[in-house]
Protein backbone atom coordinates (compact mmCIF):
# COMPACT_ATOMS: atom_id res chain seq x y z
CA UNK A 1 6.45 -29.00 -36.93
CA UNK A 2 9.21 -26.63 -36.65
CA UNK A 3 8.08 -25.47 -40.44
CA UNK A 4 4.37 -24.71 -39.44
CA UNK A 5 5.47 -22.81 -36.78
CA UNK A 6 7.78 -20.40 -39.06
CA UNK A 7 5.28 -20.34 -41.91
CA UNK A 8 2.62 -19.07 -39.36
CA UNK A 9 4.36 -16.48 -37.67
CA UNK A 10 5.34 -15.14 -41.15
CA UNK A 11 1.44 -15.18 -41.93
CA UNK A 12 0.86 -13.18 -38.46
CA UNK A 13 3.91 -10.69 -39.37
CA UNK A 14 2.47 -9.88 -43.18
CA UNK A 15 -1.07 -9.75 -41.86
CA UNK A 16 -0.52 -7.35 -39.54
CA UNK A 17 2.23 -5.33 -41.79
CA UNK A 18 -1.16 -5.67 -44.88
CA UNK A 19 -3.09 -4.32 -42.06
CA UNK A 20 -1.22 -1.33 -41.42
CA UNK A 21 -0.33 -0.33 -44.80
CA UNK A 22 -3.51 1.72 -45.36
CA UNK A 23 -2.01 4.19 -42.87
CA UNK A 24 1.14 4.54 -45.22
CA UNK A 25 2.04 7.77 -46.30
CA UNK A 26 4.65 9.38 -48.86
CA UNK A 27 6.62 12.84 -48.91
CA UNK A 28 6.30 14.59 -51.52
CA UNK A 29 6.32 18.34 -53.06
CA UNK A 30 2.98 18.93 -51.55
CA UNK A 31 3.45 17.34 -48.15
CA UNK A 32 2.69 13.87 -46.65
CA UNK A 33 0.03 11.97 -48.53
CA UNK A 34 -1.52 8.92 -47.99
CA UNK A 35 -0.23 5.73 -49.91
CA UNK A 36 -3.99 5.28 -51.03
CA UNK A 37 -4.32 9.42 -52.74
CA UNK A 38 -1.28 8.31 -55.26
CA UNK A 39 -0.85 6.24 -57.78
CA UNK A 40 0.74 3.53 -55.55
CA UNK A 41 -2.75 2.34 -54.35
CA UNK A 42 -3.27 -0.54 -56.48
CA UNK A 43 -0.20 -1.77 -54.38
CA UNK A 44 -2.30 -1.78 -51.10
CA UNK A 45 -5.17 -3.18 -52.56
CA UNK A 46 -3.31 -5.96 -54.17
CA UNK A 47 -1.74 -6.85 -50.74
CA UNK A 48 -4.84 -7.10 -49.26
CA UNK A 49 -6.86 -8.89 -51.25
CA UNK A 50 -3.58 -11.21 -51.43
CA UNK A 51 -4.16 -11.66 -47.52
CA UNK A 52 -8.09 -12.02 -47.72
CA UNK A 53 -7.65 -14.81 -50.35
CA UNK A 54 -4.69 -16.84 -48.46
CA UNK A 55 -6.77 -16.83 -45.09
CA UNK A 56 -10.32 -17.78 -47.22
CA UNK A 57 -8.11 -20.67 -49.21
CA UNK A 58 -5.79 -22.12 -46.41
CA UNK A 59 -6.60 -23.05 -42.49
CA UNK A 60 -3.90 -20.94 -40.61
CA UNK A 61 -2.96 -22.27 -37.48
CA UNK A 62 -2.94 -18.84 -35.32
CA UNK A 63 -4.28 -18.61 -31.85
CA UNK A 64 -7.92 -17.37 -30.57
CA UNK A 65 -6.03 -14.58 -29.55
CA UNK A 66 -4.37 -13.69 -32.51
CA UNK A 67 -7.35 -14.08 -34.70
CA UNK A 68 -9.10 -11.54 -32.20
CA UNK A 69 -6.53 -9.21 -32.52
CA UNK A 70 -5.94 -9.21 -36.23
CA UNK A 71 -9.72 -9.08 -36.87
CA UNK A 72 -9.72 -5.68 -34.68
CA UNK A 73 -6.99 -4.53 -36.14
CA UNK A 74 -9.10 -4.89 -39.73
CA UNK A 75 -12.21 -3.47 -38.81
CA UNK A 76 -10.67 -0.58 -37.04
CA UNK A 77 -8.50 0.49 -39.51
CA UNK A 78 -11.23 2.46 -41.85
CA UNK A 79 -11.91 4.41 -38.79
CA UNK A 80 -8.76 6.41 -38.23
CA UNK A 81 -8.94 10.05 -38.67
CA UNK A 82 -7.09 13.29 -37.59
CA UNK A 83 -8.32 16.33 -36.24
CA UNK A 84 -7.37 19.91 -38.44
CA UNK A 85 -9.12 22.76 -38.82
CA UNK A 86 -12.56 21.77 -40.39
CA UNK A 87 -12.74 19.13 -37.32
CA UNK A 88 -12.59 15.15 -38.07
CA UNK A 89 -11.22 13.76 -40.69
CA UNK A 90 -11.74 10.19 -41.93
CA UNK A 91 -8.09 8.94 -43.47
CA UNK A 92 -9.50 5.68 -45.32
CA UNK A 93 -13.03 5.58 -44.55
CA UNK A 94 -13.92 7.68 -47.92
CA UNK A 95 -11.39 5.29 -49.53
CA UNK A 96 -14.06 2.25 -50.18
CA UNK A 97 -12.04 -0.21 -52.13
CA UNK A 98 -9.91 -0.36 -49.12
CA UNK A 99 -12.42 -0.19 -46.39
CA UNK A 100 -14.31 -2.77 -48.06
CA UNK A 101 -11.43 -5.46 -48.28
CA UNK A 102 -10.38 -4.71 -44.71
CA UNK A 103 -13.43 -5.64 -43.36
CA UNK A 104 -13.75 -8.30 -45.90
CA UNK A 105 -10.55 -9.70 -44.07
CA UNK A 106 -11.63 -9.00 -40.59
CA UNK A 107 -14.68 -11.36 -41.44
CA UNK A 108 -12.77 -14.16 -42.57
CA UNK A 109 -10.56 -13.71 -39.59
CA UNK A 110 -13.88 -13.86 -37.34
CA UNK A 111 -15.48 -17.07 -38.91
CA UNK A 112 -12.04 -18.62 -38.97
CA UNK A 113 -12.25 -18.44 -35.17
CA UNK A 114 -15.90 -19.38 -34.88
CA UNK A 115 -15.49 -22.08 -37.44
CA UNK A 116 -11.85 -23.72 -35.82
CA UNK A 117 -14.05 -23.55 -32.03
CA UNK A 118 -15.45 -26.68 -30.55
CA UNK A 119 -18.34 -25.91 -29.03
CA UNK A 120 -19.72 -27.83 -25.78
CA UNK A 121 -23.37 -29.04 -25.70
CA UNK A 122 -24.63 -26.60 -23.06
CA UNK A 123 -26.98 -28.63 -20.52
């Protein structure tokens, strides 16, 4: 029991560290850039598609709540942006590889917690 418990938080930890590493940047001559504008992306991508298959191929045991949260966390992602002088600019959305396997993950989060809930007949 002990196990399952360990092996689950360290599934919650890496998710949520997968989650966030789309907003990783680098120094470099030019300035800050994003993990995903240098050669380094294949790194994120591999990560997450590492995460989308473990959570398609295995039933983790994480809460309603963290299933919620981690899902969010996914499907937000893509969105964030910084203001400059042009106005709005969209960090990862333009970056489709990554958007596309973040939301891939946020799904499988989703219909991990509709597919582990029992629903009651309704009367």
């Amino acid at each position: 029991m002990d196990n399952q418990i360990s092996s689950t938080k360290l599934l919650f930890g890496l998710t949520i560290f997968i989650g966030l590493m789309p907003l990783t940047f680098t120094f470099s001559q030019n300035g800050t850039q994003l993990l995903l504008n240098t050669s380094l992306k294949y790194v994120v991508w591999c990560g997450q598609l590492i995460i989308l298959l473990v959570l398609l191929l295995t039933k983790p045991k994480l809460s309603k709540n963290q299933l919620v949260g981690l899902s969010m966390l996914f499907a937000l992602i893509p969105f964030a942006f910084t203001f400059n002088g042009n106005g709005l600019t969209f960090l990862i959305l333009n970056k489709y590889t990554s958007s596309i396997l973040s939301w891939a993950i946020a799904s499988a989060l989703l219909s991990k917690m509709l597919i582990n809930t029992n629903f009651k007949p309704g009367h």
